[in-house]
Every structure is written in C-alpha cells, then in structure tokens.
Protein backbone atom coordinates (compact mmCIF):
# COMPACT_ATOMS: atom_id res chain seq x y z
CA UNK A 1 31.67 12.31 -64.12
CA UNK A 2 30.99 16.06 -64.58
CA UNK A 3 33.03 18.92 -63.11
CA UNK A 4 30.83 19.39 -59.96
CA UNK A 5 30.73 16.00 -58.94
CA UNK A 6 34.74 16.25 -58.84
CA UNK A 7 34.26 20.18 -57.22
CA UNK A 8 31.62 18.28 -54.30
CA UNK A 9 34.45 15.25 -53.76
CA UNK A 10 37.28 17.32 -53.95
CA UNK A 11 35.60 19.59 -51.17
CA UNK A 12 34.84 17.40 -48.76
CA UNK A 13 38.56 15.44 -48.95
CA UNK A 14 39.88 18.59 -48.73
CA UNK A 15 37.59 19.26 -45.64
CA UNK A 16 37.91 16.18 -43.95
CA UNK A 17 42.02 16.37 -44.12
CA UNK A 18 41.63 19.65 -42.19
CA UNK A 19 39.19 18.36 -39.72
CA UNK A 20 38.82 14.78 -39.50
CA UNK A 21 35.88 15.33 -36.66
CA UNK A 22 33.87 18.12 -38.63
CA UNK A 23 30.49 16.72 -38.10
CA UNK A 24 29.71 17.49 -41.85
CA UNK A 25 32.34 15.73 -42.97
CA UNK A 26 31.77 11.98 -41.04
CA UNK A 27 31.88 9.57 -43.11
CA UNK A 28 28.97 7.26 -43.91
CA UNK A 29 28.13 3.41 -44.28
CA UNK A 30 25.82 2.12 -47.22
CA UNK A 31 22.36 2.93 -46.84
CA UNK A 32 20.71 -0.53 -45.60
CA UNK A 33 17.19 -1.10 -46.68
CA UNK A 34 15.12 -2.22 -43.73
CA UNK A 35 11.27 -2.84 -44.19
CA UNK A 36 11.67 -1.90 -47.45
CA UNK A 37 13.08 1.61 -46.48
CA UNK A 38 16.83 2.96 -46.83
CA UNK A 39 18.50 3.84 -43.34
CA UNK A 40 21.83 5.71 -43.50
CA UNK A 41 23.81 4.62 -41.21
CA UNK A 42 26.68 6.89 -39.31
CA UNK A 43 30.18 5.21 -39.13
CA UNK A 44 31.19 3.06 -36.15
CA UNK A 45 33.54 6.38 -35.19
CA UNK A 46 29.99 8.27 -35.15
CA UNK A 47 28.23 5.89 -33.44
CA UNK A 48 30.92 5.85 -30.47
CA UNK A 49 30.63 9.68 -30.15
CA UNK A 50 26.75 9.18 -29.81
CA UNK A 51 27.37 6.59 -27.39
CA UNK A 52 29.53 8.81 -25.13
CA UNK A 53 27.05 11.42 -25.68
CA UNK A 54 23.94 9.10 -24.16
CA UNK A 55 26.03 7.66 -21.48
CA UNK A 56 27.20 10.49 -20.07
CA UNK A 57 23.13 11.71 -19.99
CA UNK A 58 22.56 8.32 -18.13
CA UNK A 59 25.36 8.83 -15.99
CA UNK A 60 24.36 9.10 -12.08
CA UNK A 61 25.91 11.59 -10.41
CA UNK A 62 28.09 10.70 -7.15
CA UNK A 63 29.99 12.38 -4.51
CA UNK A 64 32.77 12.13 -6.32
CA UNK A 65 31.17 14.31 -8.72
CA UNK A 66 29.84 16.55 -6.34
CA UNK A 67 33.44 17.01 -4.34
CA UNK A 68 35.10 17.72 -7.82
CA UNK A 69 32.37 20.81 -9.11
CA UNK A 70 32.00 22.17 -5.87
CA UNK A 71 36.09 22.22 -5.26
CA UNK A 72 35.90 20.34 -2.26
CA UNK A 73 37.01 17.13 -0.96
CA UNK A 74 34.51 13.93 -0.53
CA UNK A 75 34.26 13.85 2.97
CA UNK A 76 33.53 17.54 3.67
CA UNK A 77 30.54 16.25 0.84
CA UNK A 78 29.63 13.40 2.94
CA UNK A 79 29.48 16.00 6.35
CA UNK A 80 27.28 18.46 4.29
CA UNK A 81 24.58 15.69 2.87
CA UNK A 82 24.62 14.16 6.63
CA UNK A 83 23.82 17.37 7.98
CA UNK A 84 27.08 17.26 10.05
CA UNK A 85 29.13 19.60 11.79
CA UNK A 86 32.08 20.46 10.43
CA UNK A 87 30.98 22.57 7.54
CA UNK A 88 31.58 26.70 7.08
CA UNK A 89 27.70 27.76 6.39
CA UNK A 90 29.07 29.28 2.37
CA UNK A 91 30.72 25.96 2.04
CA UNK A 92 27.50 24.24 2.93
CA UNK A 93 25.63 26.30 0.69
CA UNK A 94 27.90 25.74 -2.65
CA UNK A 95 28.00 22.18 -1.84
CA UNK A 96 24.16 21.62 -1.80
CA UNK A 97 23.56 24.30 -4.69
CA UNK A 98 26.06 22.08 -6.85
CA UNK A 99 24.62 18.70 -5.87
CA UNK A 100 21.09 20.31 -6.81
CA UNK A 101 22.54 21.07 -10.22
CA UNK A 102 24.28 17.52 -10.77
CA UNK A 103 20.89 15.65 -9.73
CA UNK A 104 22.52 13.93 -6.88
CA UNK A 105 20.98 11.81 -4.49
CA UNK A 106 22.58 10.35 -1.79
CA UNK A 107 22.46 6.64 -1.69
CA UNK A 108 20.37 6.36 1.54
CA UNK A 109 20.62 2.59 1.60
CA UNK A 110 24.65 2.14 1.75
CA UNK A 111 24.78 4.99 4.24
CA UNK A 112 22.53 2.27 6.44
CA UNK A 113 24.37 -0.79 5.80
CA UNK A 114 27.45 1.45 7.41
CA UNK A 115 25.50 1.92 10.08
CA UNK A 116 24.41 -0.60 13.22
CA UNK A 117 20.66 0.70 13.29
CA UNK A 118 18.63 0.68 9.82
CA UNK A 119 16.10 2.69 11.73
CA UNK A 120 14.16 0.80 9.19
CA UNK A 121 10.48 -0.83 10.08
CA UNK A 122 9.05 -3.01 7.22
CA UNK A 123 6.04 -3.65 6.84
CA UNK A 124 3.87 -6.71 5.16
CA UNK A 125 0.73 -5.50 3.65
CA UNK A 126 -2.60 -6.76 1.39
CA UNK A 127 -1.53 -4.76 -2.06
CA UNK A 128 -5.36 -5.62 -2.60
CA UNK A 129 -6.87 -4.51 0.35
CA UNK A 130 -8.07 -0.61 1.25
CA UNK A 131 -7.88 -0.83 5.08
CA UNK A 132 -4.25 -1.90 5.01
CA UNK A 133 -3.68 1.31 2.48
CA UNK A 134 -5.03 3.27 5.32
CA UNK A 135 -2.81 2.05 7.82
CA UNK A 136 0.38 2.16 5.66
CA UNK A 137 -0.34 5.80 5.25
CA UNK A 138 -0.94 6.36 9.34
CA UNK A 139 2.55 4.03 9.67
CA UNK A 140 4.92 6.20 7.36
CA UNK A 141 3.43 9.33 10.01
CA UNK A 142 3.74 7.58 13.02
CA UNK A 143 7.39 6.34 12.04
CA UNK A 144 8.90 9.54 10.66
CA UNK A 145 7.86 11.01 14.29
CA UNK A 146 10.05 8.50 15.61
CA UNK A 147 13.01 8.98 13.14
CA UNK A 148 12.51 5.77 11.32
CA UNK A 149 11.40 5.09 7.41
CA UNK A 150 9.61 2.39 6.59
CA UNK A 151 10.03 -0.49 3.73
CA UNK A 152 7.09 -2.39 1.99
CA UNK A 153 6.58 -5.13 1.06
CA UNK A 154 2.83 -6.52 -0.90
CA UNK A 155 1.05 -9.50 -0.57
CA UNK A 156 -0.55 -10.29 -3.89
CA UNK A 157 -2.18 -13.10 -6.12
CA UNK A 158 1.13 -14.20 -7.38
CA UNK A 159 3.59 -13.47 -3.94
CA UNK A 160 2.60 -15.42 -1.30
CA UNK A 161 3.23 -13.99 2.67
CA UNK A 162 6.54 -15.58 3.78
CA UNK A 163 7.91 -14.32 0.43
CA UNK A 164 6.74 -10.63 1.39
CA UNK A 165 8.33 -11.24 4.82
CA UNK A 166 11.77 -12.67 3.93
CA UNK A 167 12.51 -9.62 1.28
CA UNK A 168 11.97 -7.19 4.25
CA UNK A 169 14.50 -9.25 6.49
CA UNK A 170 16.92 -9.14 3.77
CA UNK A 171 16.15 -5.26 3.68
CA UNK A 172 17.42 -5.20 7.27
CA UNK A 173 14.58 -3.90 8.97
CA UNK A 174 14.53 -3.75 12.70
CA UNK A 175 11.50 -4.78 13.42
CA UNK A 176 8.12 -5.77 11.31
CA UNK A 177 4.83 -4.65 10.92
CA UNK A 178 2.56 -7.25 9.67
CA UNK A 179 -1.16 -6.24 9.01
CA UNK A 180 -3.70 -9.12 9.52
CA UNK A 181 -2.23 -11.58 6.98
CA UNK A 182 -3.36 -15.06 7.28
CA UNK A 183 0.49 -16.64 7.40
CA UNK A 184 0.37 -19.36 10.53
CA UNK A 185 1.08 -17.51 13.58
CA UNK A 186 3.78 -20.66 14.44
CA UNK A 187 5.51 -19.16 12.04
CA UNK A 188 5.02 -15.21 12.72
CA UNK A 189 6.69 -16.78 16.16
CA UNK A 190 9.55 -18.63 14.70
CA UNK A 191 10.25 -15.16 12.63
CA UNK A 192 10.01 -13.16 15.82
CA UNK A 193 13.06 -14.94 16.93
CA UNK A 194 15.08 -13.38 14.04
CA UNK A 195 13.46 -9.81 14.21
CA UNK A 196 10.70 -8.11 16.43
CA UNK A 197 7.27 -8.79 15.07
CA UNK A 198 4.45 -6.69 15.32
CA UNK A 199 0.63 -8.54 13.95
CA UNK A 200 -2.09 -5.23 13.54
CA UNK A 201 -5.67 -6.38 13.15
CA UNK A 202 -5.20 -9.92 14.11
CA UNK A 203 -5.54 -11.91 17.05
CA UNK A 204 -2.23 -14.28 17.83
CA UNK A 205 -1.98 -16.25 21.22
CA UNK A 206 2.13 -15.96 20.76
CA UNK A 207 3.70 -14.38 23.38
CA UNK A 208 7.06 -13.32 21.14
CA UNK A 209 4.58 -11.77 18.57
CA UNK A 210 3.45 -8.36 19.85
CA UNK A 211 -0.38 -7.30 18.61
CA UNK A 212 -2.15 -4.30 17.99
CA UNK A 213 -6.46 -4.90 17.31
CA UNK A 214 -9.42 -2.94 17.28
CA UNK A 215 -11.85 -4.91 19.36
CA UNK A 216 -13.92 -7.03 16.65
CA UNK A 217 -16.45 -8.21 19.27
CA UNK A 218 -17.17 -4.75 20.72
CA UNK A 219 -17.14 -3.47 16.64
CA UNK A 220 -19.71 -6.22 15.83
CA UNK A 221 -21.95 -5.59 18.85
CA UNK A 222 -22.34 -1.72 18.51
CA UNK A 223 -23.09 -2.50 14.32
CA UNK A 224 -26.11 -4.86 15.32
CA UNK A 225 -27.09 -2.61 18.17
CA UNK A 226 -27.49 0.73 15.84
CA UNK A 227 -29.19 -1.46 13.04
CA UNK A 228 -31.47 -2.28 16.33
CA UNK A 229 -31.74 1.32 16.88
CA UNK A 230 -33.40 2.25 13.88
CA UNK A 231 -35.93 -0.72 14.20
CA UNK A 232 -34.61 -3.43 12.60
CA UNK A 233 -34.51 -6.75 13.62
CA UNK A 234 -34.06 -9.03 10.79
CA UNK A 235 -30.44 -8.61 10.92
CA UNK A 236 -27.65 -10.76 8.50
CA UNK A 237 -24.24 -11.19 8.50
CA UNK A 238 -22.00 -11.82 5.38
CA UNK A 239 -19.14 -13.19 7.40
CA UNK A 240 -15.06 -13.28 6.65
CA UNK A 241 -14.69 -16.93 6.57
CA UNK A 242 -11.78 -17.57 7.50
CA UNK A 243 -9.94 -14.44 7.71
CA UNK A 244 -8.80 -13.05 10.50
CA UNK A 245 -11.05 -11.58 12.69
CA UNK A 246 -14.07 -13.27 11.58
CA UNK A 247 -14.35 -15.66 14.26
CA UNK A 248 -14.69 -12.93 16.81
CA UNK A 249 -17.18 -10.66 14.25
CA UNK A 250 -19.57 -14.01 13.92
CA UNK A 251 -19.64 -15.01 17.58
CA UNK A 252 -20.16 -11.10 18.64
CA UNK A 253 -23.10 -10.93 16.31
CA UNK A 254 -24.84 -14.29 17.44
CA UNK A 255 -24.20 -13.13 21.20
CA UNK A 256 -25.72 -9.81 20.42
CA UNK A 257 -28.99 -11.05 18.75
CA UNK A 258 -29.47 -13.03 21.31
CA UNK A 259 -29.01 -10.87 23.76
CA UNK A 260 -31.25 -8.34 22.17
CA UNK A 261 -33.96 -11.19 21.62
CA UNK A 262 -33.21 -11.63 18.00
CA UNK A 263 -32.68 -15.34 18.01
CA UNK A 264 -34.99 -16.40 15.39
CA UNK A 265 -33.61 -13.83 12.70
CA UNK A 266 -30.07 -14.90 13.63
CA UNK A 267 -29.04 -15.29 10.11
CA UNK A 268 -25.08 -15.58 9.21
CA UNK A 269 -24.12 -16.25 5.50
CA UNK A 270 -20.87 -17.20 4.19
CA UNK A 271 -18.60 -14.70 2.66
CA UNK A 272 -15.03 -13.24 2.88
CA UNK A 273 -12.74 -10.10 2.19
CA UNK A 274 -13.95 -9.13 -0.99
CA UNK A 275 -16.66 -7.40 -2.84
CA UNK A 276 -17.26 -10.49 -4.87
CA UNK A 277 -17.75 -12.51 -1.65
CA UNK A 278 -20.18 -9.69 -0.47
CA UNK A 279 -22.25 -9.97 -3.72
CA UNK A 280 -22.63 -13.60 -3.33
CA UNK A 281 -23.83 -13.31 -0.14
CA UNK A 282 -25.84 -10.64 -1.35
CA UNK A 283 -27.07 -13.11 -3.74
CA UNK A 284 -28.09 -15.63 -1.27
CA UNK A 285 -29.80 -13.08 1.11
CA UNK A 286 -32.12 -11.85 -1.91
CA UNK A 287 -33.50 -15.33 -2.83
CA UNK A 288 -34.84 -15.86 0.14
CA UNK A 289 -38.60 -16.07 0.98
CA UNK A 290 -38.25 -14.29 4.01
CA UNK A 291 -35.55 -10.94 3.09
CA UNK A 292 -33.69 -9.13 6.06
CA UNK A 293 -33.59 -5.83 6.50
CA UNK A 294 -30.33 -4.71 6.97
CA UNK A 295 -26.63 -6.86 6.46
CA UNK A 296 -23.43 -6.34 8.01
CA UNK A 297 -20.89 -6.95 5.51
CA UNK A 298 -17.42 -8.24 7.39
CA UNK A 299 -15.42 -5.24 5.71
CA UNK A 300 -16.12 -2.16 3.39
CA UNK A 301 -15.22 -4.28 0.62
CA UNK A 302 -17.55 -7.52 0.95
CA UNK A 303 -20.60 -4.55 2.17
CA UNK A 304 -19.82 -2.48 -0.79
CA UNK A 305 -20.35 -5.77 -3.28
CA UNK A 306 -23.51 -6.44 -0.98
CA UNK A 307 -24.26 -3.26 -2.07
CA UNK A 308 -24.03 -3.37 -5.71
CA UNK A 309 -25.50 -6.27 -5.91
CA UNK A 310 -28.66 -5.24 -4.12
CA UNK A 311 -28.79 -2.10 -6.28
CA UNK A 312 -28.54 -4.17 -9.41
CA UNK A 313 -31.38 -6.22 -8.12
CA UNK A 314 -33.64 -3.27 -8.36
CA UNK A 315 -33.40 -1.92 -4.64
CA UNK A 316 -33.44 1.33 -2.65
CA UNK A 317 -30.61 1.66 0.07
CA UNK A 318 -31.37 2.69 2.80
CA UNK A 319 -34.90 2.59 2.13
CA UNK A 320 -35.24 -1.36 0.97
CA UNK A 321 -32.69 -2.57 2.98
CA UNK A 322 -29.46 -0.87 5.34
CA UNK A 323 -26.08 -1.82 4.44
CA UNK A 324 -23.26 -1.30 7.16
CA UNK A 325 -19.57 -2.17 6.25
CA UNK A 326 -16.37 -2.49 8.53
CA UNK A 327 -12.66 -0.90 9.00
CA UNK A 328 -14.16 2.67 7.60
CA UNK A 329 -11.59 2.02 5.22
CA UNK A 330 -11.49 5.28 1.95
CA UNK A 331 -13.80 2.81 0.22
CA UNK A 332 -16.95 3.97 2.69
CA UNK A 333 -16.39 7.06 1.74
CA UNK A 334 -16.88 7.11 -1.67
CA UNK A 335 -18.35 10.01 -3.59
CA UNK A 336 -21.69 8.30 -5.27
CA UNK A 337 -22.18 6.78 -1.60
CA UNK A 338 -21.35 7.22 2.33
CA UNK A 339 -21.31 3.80 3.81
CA UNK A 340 -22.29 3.25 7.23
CA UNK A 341 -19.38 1.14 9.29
CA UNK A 342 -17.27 0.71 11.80
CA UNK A 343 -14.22 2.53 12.13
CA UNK A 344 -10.82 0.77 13.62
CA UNK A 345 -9.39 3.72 14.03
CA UNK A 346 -5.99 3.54 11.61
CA UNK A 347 -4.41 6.15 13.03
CA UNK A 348 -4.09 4.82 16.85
CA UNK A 349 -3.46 1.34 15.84
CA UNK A 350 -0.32 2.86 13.45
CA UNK A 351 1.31 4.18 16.33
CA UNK A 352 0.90 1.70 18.69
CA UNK A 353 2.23 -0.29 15.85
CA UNK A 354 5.73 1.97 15.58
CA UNK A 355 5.85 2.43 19.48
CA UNK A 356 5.29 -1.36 20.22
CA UNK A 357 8.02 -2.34 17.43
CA UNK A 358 10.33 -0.04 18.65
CA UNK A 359 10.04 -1.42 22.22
CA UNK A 360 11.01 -4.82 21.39
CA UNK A 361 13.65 -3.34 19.53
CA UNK A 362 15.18 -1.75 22.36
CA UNK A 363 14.43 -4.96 24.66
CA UNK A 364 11.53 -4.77 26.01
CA UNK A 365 8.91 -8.08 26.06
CA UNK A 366 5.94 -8.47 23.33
CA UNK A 367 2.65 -7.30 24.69
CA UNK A 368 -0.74 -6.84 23.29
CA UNK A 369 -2.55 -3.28 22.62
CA UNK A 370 -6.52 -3.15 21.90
CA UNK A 371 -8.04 0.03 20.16
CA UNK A 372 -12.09 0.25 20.62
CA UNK A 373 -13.40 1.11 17.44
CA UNK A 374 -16.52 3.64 16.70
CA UNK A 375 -19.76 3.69 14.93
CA UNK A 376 -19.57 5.74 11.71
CA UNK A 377 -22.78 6.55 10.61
CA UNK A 378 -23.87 7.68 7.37
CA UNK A 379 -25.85 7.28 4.36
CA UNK A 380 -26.63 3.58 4.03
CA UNK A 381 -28.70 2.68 6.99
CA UNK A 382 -31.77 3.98 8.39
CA UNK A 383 -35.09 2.40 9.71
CA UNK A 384 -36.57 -0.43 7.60
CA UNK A 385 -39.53 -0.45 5.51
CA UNK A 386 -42.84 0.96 6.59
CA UNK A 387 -44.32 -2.40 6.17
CA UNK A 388 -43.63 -5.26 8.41
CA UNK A 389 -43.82 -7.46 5.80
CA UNK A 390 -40.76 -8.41 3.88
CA UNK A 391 -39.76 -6.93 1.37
CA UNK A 392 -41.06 -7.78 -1.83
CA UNK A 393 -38.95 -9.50 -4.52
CA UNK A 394 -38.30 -6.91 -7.33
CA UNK A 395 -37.21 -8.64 -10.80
C-alpha cells in the first residue's frame, strides 16, 4: 500500500469520527453486479434517510398539519375550510394561504359521512354511449344549482348494471339517476325501495320509479315527416332492437308511413345502439334491388355507421341517399360532417332529472316528466335523386 492510499483512508476515518452523518463520508456496501453491470449500493443507514426523505414527499397533508403551520387550533381549521362563522377575516386568510402552501385538500367524503344528507345524486351511465356523456355533463349543472355533487358510476363490457348501481348505494347517494339502461325495471322498483330512483330516456310502467323521456313517438314521426318534406318516400328504419325506446321509435315510424300513404315502402331493418349495428343495416339496405332513399338510424351512433358504410360503398350523402340520426348527441356534430337528427333536448331532461330526484327525496310521490324533442337539421339530408329510379348499385 503506498502513502496516499493510507493519506485517502486515514482522511475519511478521521472525517467520519467527526461527523458520522457527513454525506461524503457514508459508508458503502459491495458493488453488486446486476445485468452484468456494478451497482453501488448506499448502506441500510443511507437507505433509511432516503426513505424518510420520499415519505415525507408522499406525505398528505391534514388539518393537523394545517392547524400546526398556521398557529392555530384544528377546529378554528375545520370553521375556515367549511366556510363557517367564527373566523377573524386575517385569521381566515393565513389559514387558507397556509393550506394552499401544504397542498391540502379537505377530505370531502368523511365530512359527508358526519353528516345526515350526502347531498349526493349518483348516477348510472353507458361509459360507451355519447348521448349519456351529454346528459352527465347537463346533470353535474343542473345539480350544483341545487347544492348537490354528483357520483358516477359506468356501465361497460366487463361491469354489468346492478354492479354500477350497488357501488353508488354504497357511496350513499340520496337518490339515483339512471339513464336508459336495460336492467329489468322489477328491479329498478325493488331498488327504489332502498333509495329514490330516477330512469331518463326510458319508459318504466313502475309507479316507485320516477321517469324523465323525450317523446320517441313524436321524435320518430317529425324524422319521417321532414324526410317526406324533401320528397322522399322510400323511407327505412335501422331500428334499436331491443333497447329502450325502440319499441316506441318502430311503431311511430310504421304509424307515420302509413299515415302519410307510405305503406308499400314501409321498410324496418334490424339494428341496435351502435355504429356497427348501423353498418349492418347499412349493409342490408344496399343489397337490395330496390334502394331507399333516405334511413333513420335509431341513434347518432347506429346513423353514423349507416353512414360510413354507405360512403365506403361508393355513395354521395345527401345526394345518393339522406341519413338522419337520433339524441343530437356531440357525435352529429362532428367536424368532417353535420348529421341531421333529432334532438332530446339534454339539458331539460337533466334538470327534470335533479328536480324530480330531489322531490322524492324530500317525500314527495314518483311521477313521470316528458320533454318533446326537435328536428335538427343539417348536412345529411336533402331531396332524393333527380331520377325516380333507384339508385344504381355502385361497386
């Protein structure tokens, strides 16, 4: 050994007697080889100090926390972050400028198991489905007007309906908002026993379940009568199957060609909520011998796939064929086109929603609100094809 490798140990014993926590000075484990590659490792006393350091970065601040930098006491905390009286306006003002610094957030959902009203209205929703978007965002304004948040819960491939429902019990919301799911309405009844129940966009018999609807048979009838308007006459509809609401769409459509004379191009094709459902309708429409000249799609979503698919197949919209959709939903309105549809009006039906939940919250019986829709129209329909003839099959 050579006289600075004793100079270079002799240093840093010296050093580390004097200050045993001199970060040049921790000692070190054997280098490990991992992957082929040397790590050096701290010692476990180095380790713990990095611990502290990361867990006091993770830390979430409390009240406690607050009440202690702000030289205060808890409560006087707890009267400042509830907006309470009982606060000097400088005290107010330190508290909330220290709390701003810390990061904290008061714990919202303790504060509301203290209390006997959640002021909480949950809400059971399509995660897949645009219209229901549109009314979630209507509910949120429509609640907050009311003093009341909302909690949601999505309906999705892999989480059935009375899964979505239960977890917004358990949340304890006051009352539920459930938009046109297909769960059995026997049991939307036996739920309404436990919690007031609110069905949007769906049609239930149940007198414990109240019900807020657009009018499906009056939204059909005035979709068939503009097509009408323009000159058509070989109208088709790509029904819902079985979700809710196509039973009234399908017989308000049938009752409406009739009415206008139509009977022999009374043409009804099955389909269902989706785009794919709206290009295999599409699909079916287009083989035929004899084409129509406009569809009604039973939402935005199964009329924009009848839409695709008819522009894949080589045709011209409006000019080929008219395309109308249903609910008005953000999807009509996308950039590269304006659908033509129905509008159900989100924004009425969302507050009638809140106002009917919180009425059965405060006692009062279920009842049932309808909300007429309107006729939206835009880029996809106009009068069919100079020819009477049909149109011709384009490969």
């Amino acid at each position: 050994m050579d006289a600075s490798q004793v100079f270079v140990r002799t240093s840093s014993q010296r050093a580390l007697r004097e200050n045993p926590w001199s970060v040049d000075c921790r000692r070190r484990r054997p280098a490990r080889a991992v992957g082929g590659k040397e790590l050096d490792v701290m010692s476990g006393d180095a380790e713990a100090d990095q611990g502290a350091g990361e867990a006091r970065r993770m830390h979430r601040p409390t009240m406690g926390d607050v009440a202690e930098a702000a030289g205060v006491s808890r409560p006087l905390v707890s009267i400042v972050m509830r907006d309470a009286k009982g606060a000097s306006e400088a005290t107010r003002q330190r508290v909330l400028k220290v709390a701003a610094e810390l990061g904290y957030v008061p714990d919202d959902r303790a504060r509301k198991l203290r209390q006997k009203s959640s002021r909480l209205i949950g809400v059971a929703f399509w995660l897949q489905h645009p219209f229901h978007g549109d009314v979630v965002e209507q509910l949120y304004l429509a609640a907050a007007e009311q003093g009341y948040d909302l909690a949601l819960s999505a309906v999705a491939p892999t989480r059935d309906e009375s899964t979505a429902i239960e977890s917004l019990i358990r949340e304890r919301c006051e009352a539920l908002i459930v938009l046109s799911l297909k769960e059995e309405a026997k049991h939307l009844q036996t739920v309404s026993k436990r919690v007031p129940v609110i069905s949007v966009a769906r049609r239930l018999k149940e007198s414990t379940v109240g019900v807020v609807r657009g009018d499906d048979r009056a939204g059909l009838r005035m979709a068939v009568e503009h097509l009408a308007s323009l000159g058509h006459t070989r109208i088709a509809h790509i029904d819902g199957a079985r979700v809710p609401g196509s039973v009234e769409r399908r017989s308000s459509y049938r009752k409406t060609m009739q009415r206008l004379r139509f009977d022999e191009h009374i043409d009804v094709v099955l389909g269902g909520p989706t785009e794919e459902d709206g290009a295999r309708g599409m699909a079916e429409l287009l083989s035929r011998s004899v084409r129509p000249t406009a569809v009604i799609g039973f939402n935005d979503r199964c009329a924009a796939g009848a839409l695709d698919y008819a522009i894949r197949a080589g045709l011209s919209v409006p000019q080929d064929i008219s395309i109308m959709g249903y609910d008005d939903s953000r999807l009509s309105r996308r950039t590269h086109v304006q659908m033509s549809t129905i509008s159900q009006d989100t924004q009425t039906q969302a507050h009638q929603a809140v106002r009917l939940a919180i009425e059965q919250v405060n006692g009062m019986p279920a009842r049932e609100v309808i909300v007429q829709p309107q006729l939206v129209a835009r880029e996809t329909t106009a009068a069919p094809p100079d020819s009477a003839a049909e149109i011709s099959r384009r490969s």
